[in-house]
N, C-alpha and C. Protein backbone atom coordinates (compact mmCIF):
# COMPACT_ATOMS: atom_id res chain seq x y z
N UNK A 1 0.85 -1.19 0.00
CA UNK A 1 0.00 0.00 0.00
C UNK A 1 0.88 1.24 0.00
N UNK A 2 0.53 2.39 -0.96
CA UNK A 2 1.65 3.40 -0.97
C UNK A 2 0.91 4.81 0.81
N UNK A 3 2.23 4.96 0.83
CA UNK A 3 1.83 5.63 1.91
C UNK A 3 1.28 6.77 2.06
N UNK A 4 0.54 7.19 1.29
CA UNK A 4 -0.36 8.40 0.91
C UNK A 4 -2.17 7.55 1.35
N UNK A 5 -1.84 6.34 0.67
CA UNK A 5 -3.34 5.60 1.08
C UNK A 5 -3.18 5.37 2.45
N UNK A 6 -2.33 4.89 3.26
CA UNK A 6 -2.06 4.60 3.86
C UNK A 6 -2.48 5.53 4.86
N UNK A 7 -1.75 6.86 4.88
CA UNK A 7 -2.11 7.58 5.71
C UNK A 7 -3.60 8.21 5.70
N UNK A 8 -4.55 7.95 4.72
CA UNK A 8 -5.67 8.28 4.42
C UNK A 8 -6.50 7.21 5.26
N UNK A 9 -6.28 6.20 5.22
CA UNK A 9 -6.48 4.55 5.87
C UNK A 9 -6.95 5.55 7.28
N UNK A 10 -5.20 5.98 7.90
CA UNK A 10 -5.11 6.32 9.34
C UNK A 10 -6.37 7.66 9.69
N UNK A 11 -6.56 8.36 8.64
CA UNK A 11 -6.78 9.43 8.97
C UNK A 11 -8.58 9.33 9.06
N UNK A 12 -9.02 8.61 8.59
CA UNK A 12 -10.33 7.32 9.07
C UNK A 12 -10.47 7.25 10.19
N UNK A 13 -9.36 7.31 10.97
CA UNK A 13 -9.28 6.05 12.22
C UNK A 13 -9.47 7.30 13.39
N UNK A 14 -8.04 8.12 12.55
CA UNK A 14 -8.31 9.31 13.89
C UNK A 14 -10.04 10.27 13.51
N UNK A 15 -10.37 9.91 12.92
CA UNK A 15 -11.51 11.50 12.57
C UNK A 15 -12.44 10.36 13.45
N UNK A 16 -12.35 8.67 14.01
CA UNK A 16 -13.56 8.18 14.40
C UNK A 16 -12.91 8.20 16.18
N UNK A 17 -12.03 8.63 16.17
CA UNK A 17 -11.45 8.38 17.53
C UNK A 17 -11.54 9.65 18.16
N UNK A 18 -10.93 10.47 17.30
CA UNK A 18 -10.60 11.89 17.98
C UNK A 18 -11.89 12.82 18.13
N UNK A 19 -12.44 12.91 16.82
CA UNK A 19 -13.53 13.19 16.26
C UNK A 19 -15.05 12.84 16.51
N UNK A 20 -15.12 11.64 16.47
CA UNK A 20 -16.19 10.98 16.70
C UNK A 20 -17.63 10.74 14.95
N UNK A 21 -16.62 11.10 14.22
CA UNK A 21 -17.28 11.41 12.85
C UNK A 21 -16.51 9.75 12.44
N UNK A 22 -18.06 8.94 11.75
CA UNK A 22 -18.32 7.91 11.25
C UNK A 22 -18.31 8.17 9.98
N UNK A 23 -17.07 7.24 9.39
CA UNK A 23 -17.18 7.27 8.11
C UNK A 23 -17.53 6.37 7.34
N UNK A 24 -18.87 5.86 6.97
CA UNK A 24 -19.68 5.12 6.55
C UNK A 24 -18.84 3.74 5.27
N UNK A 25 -18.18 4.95 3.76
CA UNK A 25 -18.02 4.08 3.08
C UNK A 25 -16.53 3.65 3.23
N UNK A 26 -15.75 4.18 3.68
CA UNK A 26 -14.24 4.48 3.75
C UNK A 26 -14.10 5.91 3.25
N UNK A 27 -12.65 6.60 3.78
CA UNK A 27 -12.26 7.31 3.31
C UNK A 27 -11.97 7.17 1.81
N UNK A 28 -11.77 8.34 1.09
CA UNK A 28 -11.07 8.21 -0.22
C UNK A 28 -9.98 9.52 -0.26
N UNK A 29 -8.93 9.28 -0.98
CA UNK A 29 -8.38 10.11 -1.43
C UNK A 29 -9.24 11.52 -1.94
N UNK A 30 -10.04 11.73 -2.22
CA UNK A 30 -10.76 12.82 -3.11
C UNK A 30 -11.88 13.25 -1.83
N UNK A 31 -12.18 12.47 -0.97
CA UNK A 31 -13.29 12.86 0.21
C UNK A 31 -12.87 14.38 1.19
N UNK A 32 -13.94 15.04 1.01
CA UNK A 32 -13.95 16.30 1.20
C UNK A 32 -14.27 16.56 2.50
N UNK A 33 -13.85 17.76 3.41
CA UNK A 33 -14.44 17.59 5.03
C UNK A 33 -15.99 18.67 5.13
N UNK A 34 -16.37 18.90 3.65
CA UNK A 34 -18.25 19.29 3.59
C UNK A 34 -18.61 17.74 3.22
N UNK A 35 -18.23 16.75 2.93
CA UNK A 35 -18.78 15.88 2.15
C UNK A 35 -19.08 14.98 3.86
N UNK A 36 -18.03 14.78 4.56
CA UNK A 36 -18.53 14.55 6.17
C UNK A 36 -18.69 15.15 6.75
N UNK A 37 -19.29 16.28 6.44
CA UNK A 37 -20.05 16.92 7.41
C UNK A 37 -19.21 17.92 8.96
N UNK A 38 -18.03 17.89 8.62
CA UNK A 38 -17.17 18.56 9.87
C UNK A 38 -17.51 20.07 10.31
N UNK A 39 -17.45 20.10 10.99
CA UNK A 39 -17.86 21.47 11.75
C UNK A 39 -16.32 21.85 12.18
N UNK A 40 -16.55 22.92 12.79
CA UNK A 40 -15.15 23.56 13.19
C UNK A 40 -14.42 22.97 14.58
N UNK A 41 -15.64 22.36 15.56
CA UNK A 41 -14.96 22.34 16.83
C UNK A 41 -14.82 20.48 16.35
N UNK A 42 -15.21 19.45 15.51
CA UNK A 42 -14.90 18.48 15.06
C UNK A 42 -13.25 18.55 14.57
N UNK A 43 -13.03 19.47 13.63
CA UNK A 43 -11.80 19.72 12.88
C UNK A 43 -10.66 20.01 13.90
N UNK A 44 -10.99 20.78 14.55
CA UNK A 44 -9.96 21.18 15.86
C UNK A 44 -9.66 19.49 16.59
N UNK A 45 -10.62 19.09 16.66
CA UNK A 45 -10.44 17.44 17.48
C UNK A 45 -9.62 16.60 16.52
N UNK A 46 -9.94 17.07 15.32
CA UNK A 46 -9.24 16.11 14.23
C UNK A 46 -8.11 16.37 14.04
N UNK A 47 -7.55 18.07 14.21
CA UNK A 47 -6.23 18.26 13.51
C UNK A 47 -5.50 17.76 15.18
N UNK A 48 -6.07 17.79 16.39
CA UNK A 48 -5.73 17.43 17.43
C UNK A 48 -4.80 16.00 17.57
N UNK A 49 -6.03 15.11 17.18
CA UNK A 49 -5.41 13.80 17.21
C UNK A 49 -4.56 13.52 15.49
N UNK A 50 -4.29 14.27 14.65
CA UNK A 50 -3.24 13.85 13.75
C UNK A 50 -2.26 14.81 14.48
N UNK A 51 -1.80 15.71 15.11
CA UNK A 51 -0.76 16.38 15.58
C UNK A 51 -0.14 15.33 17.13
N UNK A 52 -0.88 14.30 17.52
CA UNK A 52 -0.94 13.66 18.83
C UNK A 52 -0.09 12.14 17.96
N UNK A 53 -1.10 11.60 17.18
CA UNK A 53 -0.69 10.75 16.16
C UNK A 53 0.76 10.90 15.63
N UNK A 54 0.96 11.98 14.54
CA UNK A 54 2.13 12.10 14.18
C UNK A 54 3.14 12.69 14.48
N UNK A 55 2.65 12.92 16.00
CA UNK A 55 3.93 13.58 16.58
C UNK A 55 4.55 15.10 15.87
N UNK A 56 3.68 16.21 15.21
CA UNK A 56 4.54 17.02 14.88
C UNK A 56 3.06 18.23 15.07
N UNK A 57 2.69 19.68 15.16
CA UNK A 57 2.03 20.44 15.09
C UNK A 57 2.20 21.47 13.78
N UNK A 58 0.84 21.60 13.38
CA UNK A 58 0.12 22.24 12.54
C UNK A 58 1.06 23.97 12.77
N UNK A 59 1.31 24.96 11.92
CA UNK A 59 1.44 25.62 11.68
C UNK A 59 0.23 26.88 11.80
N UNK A 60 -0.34 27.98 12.10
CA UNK A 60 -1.57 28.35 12.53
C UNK A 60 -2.54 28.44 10.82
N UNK A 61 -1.14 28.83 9.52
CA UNK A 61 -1.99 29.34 8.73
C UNK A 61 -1.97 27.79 7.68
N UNK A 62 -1.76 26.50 8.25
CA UNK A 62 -1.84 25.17 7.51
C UNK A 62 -3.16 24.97 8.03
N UNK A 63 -4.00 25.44 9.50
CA UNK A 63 -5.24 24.55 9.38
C UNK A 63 -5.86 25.55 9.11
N UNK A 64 -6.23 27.03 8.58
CA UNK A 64 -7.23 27.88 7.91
C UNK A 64 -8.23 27.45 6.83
N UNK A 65 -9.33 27.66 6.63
CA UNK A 65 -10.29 26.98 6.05
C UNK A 65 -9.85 27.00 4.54
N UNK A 66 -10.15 26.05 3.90
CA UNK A 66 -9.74 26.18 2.21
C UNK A 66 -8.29 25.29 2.14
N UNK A 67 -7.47 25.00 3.28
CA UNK A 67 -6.31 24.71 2.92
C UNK A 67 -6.00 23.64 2.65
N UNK A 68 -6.60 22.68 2.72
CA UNK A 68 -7.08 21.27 1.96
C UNK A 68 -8.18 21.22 1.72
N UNK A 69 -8.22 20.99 -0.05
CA UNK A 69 -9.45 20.65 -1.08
C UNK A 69 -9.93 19.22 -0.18
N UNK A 70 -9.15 18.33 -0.33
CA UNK A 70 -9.55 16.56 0.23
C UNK A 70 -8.83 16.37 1.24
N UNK A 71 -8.76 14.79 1.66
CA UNK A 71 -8.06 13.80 2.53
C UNK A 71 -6.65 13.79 1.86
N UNK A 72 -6.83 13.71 0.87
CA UNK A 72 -5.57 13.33 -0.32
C UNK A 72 -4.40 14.77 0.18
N UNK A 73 -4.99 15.86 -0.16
CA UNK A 73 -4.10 17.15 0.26
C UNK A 73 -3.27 16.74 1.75
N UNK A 74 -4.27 16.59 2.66
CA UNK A 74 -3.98 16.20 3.74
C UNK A 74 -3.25 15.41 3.85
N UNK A 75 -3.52 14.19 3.58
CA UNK A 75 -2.28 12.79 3.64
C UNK A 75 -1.15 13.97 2.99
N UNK A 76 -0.89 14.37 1.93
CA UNK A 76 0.56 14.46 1.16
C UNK A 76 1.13 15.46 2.37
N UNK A 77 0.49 16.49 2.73
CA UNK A 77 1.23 17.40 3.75
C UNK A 77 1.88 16.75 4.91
N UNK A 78 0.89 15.78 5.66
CA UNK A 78 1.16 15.21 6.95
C UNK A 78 2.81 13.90 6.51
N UNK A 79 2.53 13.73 5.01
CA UNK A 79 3.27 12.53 4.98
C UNK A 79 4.59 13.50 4.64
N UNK A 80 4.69 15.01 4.19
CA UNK A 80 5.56 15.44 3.96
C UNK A 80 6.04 16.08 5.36
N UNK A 81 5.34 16.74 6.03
CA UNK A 81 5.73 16.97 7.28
C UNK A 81 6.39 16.03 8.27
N UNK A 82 5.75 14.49 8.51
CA UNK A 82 6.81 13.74 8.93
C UNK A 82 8.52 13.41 8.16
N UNK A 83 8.52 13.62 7.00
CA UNK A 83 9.49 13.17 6.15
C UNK A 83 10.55 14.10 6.64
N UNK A 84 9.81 15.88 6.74
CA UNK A 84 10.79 16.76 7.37
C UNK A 84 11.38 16.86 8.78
N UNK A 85 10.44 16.24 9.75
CA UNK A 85 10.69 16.17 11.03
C UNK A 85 12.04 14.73 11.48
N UNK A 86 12.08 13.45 10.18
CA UNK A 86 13.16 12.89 10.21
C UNK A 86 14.69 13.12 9.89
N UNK A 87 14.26 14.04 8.94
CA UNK A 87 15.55 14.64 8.20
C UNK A 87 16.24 15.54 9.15
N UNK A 88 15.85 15.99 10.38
CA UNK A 88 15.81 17.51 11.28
C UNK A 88 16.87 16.63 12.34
């Protein structure tokens, strides 16, 4: 599995843990956070537990609204943000 799905897989897991938002069919790469329905104090729980998860924190103007189209945006940032936090 390439690790872009992968982290999309995870990011399922935290939006049902952290979040409490059920994601019925699976995530997809292209799944939008109007398409589940997220509200703002959901998203805060969500970017919560991927910053808890991957061990690294959000930047103030990375979680502003608009800044990921999908899950997919998301996975590539988070998977690029860990990549930078190894190299460091």
């Amino acid at each position: 599995m390439k690790k872009n799905e992968e982290t999309v897989k995870n990011l399922q897991h935290i939006l049902m843990e952290y979040a409490n938002i059920e994601v019925q069919t699976g995530l997809m790469r292209e799944t939008t956070f109007v398409d589940l329905g997220i509200n703002s104090v959901d998203f805060i729980k969500f970017i919560v537990g991927i910053e808890t998860i991957y061990d690294f924190e959000f930047d103030d103007e990375d979680i502003q609204a608009g800044r990921f189209e999908n899950m997919g945006e998301l996975a590539d940032f988070i998977n690029n943000k860990v990549e930078e936090s190894i190299k460091e």
